[in-house]
Protein backbone atom coordinates (compact mmCIF):
# COMPACT_ATOMS: atom_id res chain seq x y z
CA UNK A 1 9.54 2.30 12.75
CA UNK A 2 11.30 3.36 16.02
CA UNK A 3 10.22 1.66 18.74
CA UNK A 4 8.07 3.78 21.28
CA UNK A 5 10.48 1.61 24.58
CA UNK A 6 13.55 2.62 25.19
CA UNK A 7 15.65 0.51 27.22
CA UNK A 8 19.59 0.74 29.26
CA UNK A 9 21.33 -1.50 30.98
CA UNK A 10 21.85 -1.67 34.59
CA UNK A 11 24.27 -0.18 36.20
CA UNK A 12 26.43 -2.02 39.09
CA UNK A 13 24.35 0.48 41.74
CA UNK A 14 21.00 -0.53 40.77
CA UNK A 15 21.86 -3.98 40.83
CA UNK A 16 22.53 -3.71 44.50
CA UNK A 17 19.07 -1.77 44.96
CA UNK A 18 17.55 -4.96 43.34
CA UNK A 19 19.02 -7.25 45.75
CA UNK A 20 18.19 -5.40 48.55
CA UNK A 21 20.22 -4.15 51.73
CA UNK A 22 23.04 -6.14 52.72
CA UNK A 23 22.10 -8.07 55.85
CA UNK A 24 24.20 -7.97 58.79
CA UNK A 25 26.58 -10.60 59.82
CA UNK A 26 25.56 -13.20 61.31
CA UNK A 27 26.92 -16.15 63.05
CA UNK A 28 26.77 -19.38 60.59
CA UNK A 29 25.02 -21.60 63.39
CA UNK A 30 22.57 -19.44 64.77
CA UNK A 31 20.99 -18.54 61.16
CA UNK A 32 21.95 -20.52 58.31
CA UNK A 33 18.36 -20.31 57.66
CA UNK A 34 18.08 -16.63 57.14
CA UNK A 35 21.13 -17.09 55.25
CA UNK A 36 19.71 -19.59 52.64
CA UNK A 37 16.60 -17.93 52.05
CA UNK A 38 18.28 -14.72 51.25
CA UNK A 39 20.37 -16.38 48.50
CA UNK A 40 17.13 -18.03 47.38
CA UNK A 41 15.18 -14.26 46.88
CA UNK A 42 18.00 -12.53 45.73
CA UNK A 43 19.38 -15.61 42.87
CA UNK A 44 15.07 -15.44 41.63
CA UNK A 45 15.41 -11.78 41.39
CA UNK A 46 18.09 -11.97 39.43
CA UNK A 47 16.76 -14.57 36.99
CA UNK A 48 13.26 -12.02 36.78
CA UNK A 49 15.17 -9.19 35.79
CA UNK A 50 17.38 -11.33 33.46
CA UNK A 51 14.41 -12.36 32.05
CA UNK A 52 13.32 -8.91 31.62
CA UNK A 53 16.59 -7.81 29.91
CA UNK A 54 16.22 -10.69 27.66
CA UNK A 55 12.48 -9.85 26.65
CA UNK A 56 13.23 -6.05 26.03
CA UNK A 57 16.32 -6.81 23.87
CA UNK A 58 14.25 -8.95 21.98
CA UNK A 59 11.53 -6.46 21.85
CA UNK A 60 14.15 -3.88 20.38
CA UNK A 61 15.57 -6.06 18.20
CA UNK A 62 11.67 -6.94 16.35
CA UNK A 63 11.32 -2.72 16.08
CA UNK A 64 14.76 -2.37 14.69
CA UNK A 65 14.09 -4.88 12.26
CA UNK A 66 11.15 -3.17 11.30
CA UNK A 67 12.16 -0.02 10.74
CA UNK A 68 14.28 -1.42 7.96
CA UNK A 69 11.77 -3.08 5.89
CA UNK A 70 10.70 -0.87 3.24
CA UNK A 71 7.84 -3.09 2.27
CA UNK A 72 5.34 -4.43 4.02
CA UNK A 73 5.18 -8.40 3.49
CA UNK A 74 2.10 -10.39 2.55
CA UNK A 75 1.09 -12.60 5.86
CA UNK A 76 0.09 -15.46 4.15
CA UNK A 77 3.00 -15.60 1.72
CA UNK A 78 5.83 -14.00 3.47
CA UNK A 79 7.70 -13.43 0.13
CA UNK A 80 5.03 -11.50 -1.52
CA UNK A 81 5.17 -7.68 -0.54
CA UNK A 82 1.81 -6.86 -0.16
CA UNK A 83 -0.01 -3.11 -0.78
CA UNK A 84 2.23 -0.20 0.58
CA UNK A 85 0.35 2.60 2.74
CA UNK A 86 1.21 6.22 1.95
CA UNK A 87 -0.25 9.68 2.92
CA UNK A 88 -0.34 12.58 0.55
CA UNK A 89 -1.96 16.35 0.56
CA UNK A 90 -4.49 17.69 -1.44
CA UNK A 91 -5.51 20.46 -1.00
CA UNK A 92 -3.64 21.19 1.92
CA UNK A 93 -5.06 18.17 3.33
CA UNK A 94 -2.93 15.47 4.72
CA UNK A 95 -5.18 11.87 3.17
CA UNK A 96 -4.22 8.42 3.68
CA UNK A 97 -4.17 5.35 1.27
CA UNK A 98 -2.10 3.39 -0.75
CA UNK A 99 0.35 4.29 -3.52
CA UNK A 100 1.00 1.68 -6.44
CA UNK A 101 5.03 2.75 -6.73
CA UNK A 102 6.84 4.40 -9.29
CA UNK A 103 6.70 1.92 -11.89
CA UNK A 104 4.79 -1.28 -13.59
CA UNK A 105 7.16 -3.38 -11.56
CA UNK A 106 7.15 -1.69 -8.71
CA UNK A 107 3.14 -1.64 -8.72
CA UNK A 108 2.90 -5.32 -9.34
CA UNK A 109 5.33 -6.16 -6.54
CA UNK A 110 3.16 -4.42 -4.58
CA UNK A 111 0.00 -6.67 -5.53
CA UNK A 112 -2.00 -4.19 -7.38
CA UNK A 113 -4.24 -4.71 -10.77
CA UNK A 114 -4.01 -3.13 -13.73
CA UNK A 115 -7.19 -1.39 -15.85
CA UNK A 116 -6.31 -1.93 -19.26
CA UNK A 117 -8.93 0.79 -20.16
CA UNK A 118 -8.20 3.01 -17.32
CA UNK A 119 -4.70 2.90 -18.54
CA UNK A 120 -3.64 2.74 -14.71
CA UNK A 121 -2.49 0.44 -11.66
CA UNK A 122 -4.61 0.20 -8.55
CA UNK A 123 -4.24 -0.63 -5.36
CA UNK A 124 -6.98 -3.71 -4.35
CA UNK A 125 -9.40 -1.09 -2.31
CA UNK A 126 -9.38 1.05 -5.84
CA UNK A 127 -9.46 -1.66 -8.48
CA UNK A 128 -13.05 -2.67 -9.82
CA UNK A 129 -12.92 -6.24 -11.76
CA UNK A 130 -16.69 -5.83 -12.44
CA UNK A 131 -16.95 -2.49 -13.96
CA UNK A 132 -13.47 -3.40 -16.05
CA UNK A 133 -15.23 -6.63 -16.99
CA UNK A 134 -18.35 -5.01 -18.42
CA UNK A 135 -16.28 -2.47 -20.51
CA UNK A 136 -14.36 -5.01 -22.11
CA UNK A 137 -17.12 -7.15 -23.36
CA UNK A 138 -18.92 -3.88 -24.93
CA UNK A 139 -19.03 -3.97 -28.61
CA UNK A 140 -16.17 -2.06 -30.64
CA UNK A 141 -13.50 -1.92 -26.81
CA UNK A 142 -11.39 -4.33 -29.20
CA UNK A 143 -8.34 -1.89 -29.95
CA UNK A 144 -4.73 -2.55 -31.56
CA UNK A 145 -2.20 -1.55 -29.85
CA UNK A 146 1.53 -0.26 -31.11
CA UNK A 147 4.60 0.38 -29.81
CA UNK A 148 5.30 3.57 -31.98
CA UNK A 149 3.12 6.29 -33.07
CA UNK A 150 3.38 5.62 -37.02
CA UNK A 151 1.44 2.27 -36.13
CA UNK A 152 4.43 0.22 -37.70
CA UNK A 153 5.17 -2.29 -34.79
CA UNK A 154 2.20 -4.05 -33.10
CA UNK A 155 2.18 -4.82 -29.32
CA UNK A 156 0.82 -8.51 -28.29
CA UNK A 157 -2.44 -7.75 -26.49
CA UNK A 158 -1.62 -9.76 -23.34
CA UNK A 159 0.99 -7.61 -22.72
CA UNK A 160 -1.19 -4.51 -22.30
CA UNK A 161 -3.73 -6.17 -20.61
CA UNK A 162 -0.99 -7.03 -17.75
CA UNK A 163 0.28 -3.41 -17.83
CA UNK A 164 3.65 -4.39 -18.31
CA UNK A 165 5.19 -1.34 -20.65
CA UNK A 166 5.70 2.10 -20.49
CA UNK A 167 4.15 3.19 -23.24
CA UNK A 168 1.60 2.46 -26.30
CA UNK A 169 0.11 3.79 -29.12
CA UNK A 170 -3.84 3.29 -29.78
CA UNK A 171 -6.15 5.40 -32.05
CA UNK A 172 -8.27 8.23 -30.56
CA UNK A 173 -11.50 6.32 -30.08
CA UNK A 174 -9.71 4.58 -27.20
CA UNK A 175 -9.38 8.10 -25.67
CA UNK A 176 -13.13 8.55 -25.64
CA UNK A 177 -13.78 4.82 -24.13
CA UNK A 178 -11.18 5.74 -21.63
CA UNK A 179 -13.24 8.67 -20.52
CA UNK A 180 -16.85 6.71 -20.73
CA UNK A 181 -15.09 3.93 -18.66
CA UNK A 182 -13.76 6.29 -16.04
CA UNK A 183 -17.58 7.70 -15.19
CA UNK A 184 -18.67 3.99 -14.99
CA UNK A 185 -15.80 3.14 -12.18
CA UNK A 186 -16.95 6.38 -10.49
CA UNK A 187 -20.74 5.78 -10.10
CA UNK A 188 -20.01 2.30 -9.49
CA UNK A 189 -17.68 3.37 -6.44
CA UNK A 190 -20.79 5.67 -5.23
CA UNK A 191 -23.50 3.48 -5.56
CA UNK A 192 -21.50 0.20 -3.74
CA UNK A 193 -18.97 2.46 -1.64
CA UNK A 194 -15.82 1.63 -3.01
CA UNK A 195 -12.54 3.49 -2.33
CA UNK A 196 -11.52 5.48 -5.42
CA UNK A 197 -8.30 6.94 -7.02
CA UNK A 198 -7.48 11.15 -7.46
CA UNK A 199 -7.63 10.66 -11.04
CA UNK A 200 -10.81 10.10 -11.38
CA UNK A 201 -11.98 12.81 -8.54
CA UNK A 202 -10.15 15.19 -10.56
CA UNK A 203 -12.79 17.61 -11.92
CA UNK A 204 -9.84 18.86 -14.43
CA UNK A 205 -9.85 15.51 -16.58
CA UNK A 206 -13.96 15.59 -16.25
CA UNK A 207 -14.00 19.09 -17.98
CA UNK A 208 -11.13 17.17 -20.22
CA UNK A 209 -13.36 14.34 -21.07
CA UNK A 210 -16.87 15.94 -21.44
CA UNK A 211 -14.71 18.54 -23.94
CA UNK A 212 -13.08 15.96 -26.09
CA UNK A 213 -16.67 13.54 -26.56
CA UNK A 214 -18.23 17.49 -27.64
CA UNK A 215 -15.65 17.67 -30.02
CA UNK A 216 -16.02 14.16 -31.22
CA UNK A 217 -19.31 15.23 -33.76
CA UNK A 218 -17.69 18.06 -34.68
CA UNK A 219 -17.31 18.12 -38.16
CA UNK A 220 -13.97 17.67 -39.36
CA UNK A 221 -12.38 16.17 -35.99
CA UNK A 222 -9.54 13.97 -36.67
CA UNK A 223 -11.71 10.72 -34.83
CA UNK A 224 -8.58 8.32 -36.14
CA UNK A 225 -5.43 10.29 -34.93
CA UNK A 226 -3.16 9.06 -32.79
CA UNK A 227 -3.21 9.24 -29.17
CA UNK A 228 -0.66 7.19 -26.30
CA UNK A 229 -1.81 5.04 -23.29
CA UNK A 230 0.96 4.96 -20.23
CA UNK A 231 0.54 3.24 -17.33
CA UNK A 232 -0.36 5.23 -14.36
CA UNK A 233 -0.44 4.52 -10.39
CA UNK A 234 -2.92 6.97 -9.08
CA UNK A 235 -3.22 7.47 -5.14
CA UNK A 236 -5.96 5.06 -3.70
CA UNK A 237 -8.23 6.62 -0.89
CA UNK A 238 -7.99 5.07 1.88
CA UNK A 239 -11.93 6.60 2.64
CA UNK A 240 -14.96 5.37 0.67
CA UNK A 241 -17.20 7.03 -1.45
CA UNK A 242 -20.93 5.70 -2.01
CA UNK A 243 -24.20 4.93 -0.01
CA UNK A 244 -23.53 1.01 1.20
CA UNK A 245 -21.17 0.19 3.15
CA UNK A 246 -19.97 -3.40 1.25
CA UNK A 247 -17.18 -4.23 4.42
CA UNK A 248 -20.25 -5.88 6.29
């Protein structure tokens, strides 16, 4: 962040403009008054602008330091980097809000949640505990998870729940719960006026969804194949959807 004050040091010139004209001569016993009061103004004005040198070096110094913090650190614990802001375009539209990183470590540096179901981090303003919650205490959201895709090598459940891999390997009804879940975070968001993420504004992976659950009765569709969860970190809006404002 460069700082928006720009300061320079005196120069020997406009140190004598702060001081003021020299005063004439004058004889040592008809004004030693005079005399001593002008040492008195001109040793305070040099203290004030001292002072004010000292203050904008400091003030320059604080800027500089910020502009080399890549992170933004937590208030309350100053060794916890808290959410990172970011701006991206869509559409040709410059939108602000928060960016979980580049990876699972990364995004839990940053202090944002992972949706086991969602198969993605989010930043606070984007992650809903409720509607993740509800999903995982439906009947039959109780998957096994594997680390390849011939379902040889099983991966602990705790760890997926934390979001700390890069990839896994459930069956395909976890593709169709992933879907289902996704519409329940997004009417949630409307109804209570939550930020949400682009993922789930995407109209693409609607048409993707609503395809894949029409194919699910068809006869013949391979329900038990194999399909891969990774962990994503969607762009958070900083702007809220819904009809109640829950800030107030």
């Amino acid at each position: 962040m460069s700082s928006k004050y720009e300061y320079a040091p005196l120069h020997e010139q406009e140190e004598e403009d702060v001081s003021g004209h020299q005063m004439p001569l004058r004889s040592r016993k008809t004004e030693p008054r005079w005399r001593t009061t002008g040492l008195y103004i001109l040793s305070h004005t040099l203290m004030f602008v001292a002072g004010l040198l000292a203050y904008g070096a400091s003030v320059f110094i604080m800027h500089s330091f910020d502009s080399q913090s890549p992170v933004v650190m937590d208030q309350k614990n100053p060794t916890t980097p808290s959410k990172a802001s970011a701006t991206t375009v869509i559409h040709g539209i410059e939108v602000t809000g928060t960016q979980c990183g580049s990876t699972w470590q990364e995004a839990k540096a940053l202090g944002c949640h992972y949706d086991i179901i969602a198969s993605a981090w989010y930043a606070p303003d984007c992650f809903d505990g409720q509607v993740l919650d509800h999903m995982l205490a439906e009947p039959y959201v109780n998957f096994t998870w594997y680390a390849d895709k011939a379902h040889t090598i099983v991966v602990p459940t705790e760890t997926v729940l934390k979001g700390e891999f890069d990839i896994v390997y459930p069956d395909n009804l976890f593709h169709v719960k992933h879907c289902l879940h996704l519409w329940r975070k997004l009417h949630h968001a409307v109804v209570t006026g939550r930020s949400i993420d682009e993922d789930i504004l995407d109209y693409g992976h609607t048409l993707h969804c609503t395809v894949l659950i029409m194919e699910w009765i068809t006869p013949g569709f391979e329900k038990h194949s194999i399909t891969h969860s990774r962990p994503g970190r969607p762009f958070c809006r900083a702007s809220k959807l819904g009809m109640i404002d829950v800030s107030k």
